[in-house]
C-alpha atoms as a PDB file:
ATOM      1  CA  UNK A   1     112.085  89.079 122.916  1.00  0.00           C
ATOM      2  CA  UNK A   2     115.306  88.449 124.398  1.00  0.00           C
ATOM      3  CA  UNK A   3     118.184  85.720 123.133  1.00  0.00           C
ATOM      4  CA  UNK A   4     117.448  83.935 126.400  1.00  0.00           C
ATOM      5  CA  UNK A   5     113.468  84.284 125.770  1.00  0.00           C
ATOM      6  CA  UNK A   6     114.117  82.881 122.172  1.00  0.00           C
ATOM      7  CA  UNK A   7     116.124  79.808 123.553  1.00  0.00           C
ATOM      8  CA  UNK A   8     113.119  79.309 126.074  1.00  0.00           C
ATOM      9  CA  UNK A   9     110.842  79.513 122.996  1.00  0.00           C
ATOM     10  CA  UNK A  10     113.186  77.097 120.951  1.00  0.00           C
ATOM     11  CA  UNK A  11     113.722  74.330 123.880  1.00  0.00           C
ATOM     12  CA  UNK A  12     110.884  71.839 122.199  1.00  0.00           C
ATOM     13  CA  UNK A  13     111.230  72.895 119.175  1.00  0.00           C
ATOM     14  CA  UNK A  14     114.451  71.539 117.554  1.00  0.00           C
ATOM     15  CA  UNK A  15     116.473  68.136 117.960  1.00  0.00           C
ATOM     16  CA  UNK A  16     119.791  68.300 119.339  1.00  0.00           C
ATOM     17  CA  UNK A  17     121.342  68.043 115.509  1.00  0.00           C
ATOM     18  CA  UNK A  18     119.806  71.356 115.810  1.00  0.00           C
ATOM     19  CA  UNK A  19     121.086  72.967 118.675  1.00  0.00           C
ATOM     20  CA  UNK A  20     124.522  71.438 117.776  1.00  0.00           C
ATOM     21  CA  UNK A  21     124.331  73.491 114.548  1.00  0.00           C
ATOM     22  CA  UNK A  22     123.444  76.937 115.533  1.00  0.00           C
ATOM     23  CA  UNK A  23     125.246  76.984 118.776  1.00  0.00           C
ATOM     24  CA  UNK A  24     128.073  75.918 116.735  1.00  0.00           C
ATOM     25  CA  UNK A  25     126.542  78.773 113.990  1.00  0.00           C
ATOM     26  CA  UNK A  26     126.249  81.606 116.875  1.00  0.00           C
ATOM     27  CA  UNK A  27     129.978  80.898 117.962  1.00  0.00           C
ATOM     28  CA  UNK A  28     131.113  81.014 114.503  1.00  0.00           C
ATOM     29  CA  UNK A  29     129.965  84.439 113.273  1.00  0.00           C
ATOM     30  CA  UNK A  30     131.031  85.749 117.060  1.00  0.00           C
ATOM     31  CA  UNK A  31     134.776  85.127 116.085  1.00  0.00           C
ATOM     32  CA  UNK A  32     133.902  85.820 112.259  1.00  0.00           C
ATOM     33  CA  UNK A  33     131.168  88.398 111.485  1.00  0.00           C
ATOM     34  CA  UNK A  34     131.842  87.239 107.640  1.00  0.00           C
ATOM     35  CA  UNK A  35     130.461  83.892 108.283  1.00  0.00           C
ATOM     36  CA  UNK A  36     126.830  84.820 108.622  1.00  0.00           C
ATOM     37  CA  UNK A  37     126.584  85.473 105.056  1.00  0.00           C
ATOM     38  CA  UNK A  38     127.106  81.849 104.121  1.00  0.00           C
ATOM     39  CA  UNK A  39     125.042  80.755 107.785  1.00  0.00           C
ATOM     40  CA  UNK A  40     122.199  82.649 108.305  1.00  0.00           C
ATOM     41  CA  UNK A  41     120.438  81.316 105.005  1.00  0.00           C
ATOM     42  CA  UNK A  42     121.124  77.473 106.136  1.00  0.00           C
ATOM     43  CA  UNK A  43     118.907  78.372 109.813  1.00  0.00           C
ATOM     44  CA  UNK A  44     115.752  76.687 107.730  1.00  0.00           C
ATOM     45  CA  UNK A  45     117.416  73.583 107.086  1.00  0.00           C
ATOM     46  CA  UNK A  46     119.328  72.754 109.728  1.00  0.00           C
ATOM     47  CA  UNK A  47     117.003  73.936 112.569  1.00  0.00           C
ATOM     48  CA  UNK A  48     113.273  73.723 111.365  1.00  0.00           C
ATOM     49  CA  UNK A  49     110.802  75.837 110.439  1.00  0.00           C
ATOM     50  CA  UNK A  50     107.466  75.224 112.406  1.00  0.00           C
ATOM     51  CA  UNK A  51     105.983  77.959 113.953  1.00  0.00           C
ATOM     52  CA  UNK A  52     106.637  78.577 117.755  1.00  0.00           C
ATOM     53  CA  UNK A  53     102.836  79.219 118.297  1.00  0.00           C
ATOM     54  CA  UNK A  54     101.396  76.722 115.846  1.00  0.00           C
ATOM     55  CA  UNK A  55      97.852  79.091 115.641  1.00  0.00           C
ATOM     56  CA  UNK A  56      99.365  82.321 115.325  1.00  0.00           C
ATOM     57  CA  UNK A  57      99.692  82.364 111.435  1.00  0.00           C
ATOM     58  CA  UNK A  58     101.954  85.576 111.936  1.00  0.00           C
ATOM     59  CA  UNK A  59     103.953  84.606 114.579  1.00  0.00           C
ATOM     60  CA  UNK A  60     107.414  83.622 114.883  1.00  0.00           C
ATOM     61  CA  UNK A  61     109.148  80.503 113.592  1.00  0.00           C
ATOM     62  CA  UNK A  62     112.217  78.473 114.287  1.00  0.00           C
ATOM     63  CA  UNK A  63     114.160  79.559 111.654  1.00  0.00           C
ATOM     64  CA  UNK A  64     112.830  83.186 112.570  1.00  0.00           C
ATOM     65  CA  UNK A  65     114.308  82.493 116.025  1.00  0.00           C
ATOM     66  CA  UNK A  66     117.785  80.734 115.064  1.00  0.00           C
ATOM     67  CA  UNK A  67     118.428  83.593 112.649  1.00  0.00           C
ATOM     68  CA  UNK A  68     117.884  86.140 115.514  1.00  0.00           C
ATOM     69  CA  UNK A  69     120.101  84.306 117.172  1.00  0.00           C
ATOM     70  CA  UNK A  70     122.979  84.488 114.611  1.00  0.00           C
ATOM     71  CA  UNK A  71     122.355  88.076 114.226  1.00  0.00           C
ATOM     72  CA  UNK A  72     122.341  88.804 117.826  1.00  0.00           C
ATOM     73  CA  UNK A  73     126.170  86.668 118.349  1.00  0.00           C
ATOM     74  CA  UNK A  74     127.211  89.178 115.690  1.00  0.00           C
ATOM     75  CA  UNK A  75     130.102  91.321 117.826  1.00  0.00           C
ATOM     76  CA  UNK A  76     129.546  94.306 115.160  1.00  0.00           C
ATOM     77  CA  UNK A  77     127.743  97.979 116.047  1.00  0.00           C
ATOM     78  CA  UNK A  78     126.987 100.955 114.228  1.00  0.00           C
ATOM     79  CA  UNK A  79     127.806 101.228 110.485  1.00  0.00           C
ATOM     80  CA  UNK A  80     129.718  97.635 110.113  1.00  0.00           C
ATOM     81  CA  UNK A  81     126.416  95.438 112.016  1.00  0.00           C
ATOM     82  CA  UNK A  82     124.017  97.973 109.840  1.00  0.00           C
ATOM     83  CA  UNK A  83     126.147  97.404 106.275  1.00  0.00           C
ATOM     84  CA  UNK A  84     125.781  93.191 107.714  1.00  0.00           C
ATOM     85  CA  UNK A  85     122.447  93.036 108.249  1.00  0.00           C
ATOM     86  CA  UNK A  86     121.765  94.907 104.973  1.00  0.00           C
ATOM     87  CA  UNK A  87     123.314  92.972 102.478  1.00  0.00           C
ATOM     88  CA  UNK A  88     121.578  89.844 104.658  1.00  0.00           C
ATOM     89  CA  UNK A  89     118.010  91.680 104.001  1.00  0.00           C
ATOM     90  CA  UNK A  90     118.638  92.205 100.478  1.00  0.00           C
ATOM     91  CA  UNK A  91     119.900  88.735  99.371  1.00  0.00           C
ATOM     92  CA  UNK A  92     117.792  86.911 101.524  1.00  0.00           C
ATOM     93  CA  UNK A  93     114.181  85.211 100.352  1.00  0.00           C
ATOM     94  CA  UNK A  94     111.168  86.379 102.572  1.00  0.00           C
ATOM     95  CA  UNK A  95     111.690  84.670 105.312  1.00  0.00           C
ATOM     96  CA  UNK A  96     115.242  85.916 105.716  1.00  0.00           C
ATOM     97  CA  UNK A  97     114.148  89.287 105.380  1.00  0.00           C
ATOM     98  CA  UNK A  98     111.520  88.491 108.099  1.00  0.00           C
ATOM     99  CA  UNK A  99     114.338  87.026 110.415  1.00  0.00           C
ATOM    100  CA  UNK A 100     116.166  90.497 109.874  1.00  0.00           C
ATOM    101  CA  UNK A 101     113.209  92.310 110.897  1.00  0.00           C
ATOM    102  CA  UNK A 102     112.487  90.979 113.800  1.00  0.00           C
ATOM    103  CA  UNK A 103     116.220  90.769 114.938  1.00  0.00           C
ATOM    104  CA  UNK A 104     116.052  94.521 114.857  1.00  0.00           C
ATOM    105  CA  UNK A 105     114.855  94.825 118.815  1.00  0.00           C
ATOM    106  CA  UNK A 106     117.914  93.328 119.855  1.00  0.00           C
ATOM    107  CA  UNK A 107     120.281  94.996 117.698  1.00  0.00           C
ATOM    108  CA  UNK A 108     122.875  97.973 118.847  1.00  0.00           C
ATOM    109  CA  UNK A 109     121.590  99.847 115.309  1.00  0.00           C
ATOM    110  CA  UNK A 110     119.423 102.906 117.169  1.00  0.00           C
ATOM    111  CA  UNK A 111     117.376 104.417 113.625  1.00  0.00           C
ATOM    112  CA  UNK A 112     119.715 103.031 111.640  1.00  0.00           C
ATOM    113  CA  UNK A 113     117.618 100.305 110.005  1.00  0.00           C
ATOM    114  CA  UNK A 114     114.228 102.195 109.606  1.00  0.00           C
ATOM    115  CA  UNK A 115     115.107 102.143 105.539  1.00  0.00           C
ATOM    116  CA  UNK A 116     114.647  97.996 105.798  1.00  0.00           C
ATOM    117  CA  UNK A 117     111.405  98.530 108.069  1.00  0.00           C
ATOM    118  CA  UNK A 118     110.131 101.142 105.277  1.00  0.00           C
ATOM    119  CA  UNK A 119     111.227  98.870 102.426  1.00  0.00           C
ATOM    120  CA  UNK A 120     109.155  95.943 103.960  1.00  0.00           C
ATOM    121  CA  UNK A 121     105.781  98.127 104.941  1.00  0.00           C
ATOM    122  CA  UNK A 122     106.058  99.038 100.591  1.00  0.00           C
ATOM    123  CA  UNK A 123     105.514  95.251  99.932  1.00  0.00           C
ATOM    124  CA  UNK A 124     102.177  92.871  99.520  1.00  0.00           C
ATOM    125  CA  UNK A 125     104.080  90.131 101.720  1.00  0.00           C
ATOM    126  CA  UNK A 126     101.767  89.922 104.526  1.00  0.00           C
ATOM    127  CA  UNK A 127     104.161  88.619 107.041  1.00  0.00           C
ATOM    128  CA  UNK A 128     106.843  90.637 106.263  1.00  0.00           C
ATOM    129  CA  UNK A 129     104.630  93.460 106.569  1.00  0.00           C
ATOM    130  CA  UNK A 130     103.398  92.032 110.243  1.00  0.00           C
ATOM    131  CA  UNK A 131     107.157  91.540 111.233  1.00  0.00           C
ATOM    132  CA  UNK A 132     108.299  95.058 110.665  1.00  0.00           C
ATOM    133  CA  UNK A 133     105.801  96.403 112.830  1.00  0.00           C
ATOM    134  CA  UNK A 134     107.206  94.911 115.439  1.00  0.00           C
ATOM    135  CA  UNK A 135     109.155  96.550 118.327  1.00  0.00           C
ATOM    136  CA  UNK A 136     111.592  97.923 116.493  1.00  0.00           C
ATOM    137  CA  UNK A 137     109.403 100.006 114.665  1.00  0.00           C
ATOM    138  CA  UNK A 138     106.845 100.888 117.809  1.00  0.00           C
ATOM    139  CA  UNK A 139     110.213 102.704 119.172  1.00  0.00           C
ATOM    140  CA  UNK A 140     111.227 104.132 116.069  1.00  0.00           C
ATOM    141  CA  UNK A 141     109.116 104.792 113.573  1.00  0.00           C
ATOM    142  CA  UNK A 142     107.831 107.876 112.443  1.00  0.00           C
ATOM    143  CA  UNK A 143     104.164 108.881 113.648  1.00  0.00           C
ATOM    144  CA  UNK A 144     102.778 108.684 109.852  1.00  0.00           C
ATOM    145  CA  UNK A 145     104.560 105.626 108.300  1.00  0.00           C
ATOM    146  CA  UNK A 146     103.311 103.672 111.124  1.00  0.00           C
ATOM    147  CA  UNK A 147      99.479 105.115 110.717  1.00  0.00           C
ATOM    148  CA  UNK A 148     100.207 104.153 106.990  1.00  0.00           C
ATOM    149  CA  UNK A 149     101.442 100.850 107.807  1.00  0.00           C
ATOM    150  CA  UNK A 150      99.000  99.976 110.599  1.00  0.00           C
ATOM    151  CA  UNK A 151      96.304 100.444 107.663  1.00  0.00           C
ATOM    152  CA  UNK A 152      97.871  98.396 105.194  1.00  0.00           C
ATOM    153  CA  UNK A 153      97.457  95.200 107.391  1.00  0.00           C
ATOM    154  CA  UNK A 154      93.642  96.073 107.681  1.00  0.00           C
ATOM    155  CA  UNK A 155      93.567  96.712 103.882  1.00  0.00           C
ATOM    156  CA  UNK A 156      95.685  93.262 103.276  1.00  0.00           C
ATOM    157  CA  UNK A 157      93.661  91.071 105.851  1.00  0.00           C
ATOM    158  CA  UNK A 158      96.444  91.037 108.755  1.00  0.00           C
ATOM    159  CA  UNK A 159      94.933  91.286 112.030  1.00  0.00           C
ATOM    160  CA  UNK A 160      96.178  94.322 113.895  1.00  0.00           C
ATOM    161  CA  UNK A 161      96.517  91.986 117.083  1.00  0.00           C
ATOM    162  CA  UNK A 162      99.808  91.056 115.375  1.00  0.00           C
ATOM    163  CA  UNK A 163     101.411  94.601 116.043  1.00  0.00           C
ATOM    164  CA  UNK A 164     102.402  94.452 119.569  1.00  0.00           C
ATOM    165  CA  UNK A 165     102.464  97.936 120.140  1.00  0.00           C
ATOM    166  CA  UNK A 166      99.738  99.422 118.633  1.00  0.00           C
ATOM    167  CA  UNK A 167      97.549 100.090 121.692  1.00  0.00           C
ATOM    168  CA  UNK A 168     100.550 102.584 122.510  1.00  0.00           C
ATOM    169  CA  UNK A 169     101.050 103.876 118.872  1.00  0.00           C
ATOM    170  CA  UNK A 170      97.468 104.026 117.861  1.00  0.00           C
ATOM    171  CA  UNK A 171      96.389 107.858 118.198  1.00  0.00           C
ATOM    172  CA  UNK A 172      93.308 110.194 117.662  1.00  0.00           C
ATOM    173  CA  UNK A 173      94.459 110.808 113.897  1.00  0.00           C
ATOM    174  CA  UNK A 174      94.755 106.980 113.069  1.00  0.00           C
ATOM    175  CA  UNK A 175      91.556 106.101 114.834  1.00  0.00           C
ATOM    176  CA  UNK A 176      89.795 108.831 112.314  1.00  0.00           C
ATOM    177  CA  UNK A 177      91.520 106.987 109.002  1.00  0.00           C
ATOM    178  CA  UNK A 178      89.921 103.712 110.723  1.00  0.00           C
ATOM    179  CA  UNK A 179      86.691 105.276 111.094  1.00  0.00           C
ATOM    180  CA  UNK A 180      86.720 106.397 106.918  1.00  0.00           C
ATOM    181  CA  UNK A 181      87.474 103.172 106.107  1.00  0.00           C
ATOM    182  CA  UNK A 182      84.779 101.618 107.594  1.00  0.00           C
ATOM    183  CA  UNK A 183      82.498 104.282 106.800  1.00  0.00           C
ATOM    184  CA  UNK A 184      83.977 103.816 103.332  1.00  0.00           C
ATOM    185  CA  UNK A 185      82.969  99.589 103.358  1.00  0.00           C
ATOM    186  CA  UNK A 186      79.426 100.323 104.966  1.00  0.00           C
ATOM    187  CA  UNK A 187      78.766 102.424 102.033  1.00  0.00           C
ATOM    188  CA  UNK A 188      79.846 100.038  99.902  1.00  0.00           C
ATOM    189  CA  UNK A 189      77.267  97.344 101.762  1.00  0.00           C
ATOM    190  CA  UNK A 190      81.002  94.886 102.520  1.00  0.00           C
ATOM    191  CA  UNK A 191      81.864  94.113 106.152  1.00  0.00           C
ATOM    192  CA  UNK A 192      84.609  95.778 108.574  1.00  0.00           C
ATOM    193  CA  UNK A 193      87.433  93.771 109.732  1.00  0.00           C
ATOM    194  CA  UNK A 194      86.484  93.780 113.416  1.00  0.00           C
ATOM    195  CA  UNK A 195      89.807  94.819 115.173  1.00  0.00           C
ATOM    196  CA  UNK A 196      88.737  97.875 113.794  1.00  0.00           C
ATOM    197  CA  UNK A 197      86.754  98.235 116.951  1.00  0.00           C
ATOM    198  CA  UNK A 198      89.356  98.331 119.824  1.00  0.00           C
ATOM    199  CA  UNK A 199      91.486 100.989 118.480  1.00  0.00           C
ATOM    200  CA  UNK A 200      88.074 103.364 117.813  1.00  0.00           C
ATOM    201  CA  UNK A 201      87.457 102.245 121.121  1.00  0.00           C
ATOM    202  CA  UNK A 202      90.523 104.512 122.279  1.00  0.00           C
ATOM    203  CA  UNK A 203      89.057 107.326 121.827  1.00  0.00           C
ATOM    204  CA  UNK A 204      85.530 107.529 122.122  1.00  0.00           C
ATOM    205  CA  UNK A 205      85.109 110.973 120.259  1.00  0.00           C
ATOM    206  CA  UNK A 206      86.193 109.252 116.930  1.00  0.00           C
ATOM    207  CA  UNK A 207      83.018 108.289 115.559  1.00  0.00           C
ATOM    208  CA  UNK A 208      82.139 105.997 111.932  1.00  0.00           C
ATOM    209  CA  UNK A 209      79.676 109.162 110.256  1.00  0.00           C
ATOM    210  CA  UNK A 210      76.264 108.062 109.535  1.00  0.00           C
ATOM    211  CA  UNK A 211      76.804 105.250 112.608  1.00  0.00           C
ATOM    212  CA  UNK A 212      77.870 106.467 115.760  1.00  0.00           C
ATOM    213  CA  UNK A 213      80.342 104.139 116.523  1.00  0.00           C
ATOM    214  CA  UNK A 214      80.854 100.074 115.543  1.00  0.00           C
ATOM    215  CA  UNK A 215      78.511  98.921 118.277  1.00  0.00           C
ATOM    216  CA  UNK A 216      75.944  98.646 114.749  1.00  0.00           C
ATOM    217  CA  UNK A 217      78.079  98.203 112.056  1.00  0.00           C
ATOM    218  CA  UNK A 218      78.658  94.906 110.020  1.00  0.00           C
ATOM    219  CA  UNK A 219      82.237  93.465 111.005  1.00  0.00           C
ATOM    220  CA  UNK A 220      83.623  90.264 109.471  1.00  0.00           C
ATOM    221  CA  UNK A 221      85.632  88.319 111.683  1.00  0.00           C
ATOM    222  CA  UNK A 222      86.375  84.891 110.212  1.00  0.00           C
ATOM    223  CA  UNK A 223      87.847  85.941 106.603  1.00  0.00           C
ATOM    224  CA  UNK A 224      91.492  86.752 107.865  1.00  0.00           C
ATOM    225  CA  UNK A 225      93.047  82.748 107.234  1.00  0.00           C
ATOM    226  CA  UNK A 226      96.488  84.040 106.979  1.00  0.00           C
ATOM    227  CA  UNK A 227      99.187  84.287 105.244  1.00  0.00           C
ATOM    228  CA  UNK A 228     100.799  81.806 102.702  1.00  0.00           C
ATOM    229  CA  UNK A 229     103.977  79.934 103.935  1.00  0.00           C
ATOM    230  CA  UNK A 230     107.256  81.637 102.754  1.00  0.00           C
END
């Protein structure tokens, strides 16, 4: 995502009260970077918060978007945007946090922000969880937090097709934790989540024991109904 892709995203989504407000917001924090604090928690209000894809469950919202927007007007790098966007991800309610998150992409802060990515993959908020393994964290974040992360949305129900770069992160090592865990649920007679399949299906070698591959094992594919509204 882009600022121009998000304003292509957010042309039927908000009324022109809206767009009044965060253009008005965006030009605001560019002349004051001390605004945002008091701006960036009224994006809900006074822009909507629908989702942009109304079946993607853990997709991105208005809000999500006019936040990103804020954040990207911001004319701060290094330590001073990193300190910003900080104190904004600690104050804020989830689905600040989650606007923070997936700001991160088009933010000057290099690995600066992996500690907010980090702190969100060591909650049980499933879209928070989804939204910091976004981009951001495909580029940037370390080999074995992201096999451990990519595992806790199978454990907590999110479906993996909500990571958009996990067909480029996925490797032999996390395609053998996949294959335990469903070796682990067909032992246990319960059904495996069925993305399951197209990551094994990476790399052929990695094999479920006692079944080969998934072609024959129990998957579940209607039990993930999303996440609760923030």
């Amino acid at each position: 995502m882009t600022p121009d892709h998000l304003r292509t995203a957010l042309t039927d989504r908000m009324t022109q009260e809206g767009w009044r407000w965060l253009d008005g917001a965006c030009a605001s924090v560019a002349a004051d970077p001390a605004l945002v604090g008091g701006l960036f928690p009224l994006a809900g209000r006074r822009c909507g918060r629908v989702r942009l894809d109304p079946g993607d469950p853990y997709g991105w919202t208005v809000d999500d978007a006019a936040r990103c927007l804020l954040l990207a007007a911001l004319p701060l790098t290094g330590t001073s945007l990193l300190e910003r966007i900080g104190a904004l991800y600690r104050t804020g309610d989830a689905a600040e946090r989650r606007a923070v998150l997936r700001a991160l992409p088009l933010l000057p802060v290099g690995e600066g922000a992996l500690p907010l990515v980090r702190d969100a993959l060591r909650t049980n908020d499933t879209r928070l969880i989804a939204a910091a393994l976004g981009d951001y964290a495909t580029d940037h974040l370390d080999a074995d937090t992201y096999r451990q992360g990519v595992l806790k949305c199978v454990f907590t129900g999110i479906p993996l097709s909500a990571l958009p770069g996990l067909s480029g992160r996925a490797d032999v090592q996390l395609a053998r934790m996949m294959a335990a865990y469903a070796h682990e649920r067909t032992a246990a007679g319960r059904d495996v989540p069925a993305d399951i399949g197209p990551v094994l299906a990476l790399f052929p070698d990695v094999t479920v024991p006692g079944h080969g591959d998934l072609e024959h094992v129990p998957t579940a594919t209607t039990d993930r109904t999303g996440p609760r509204e923030a």
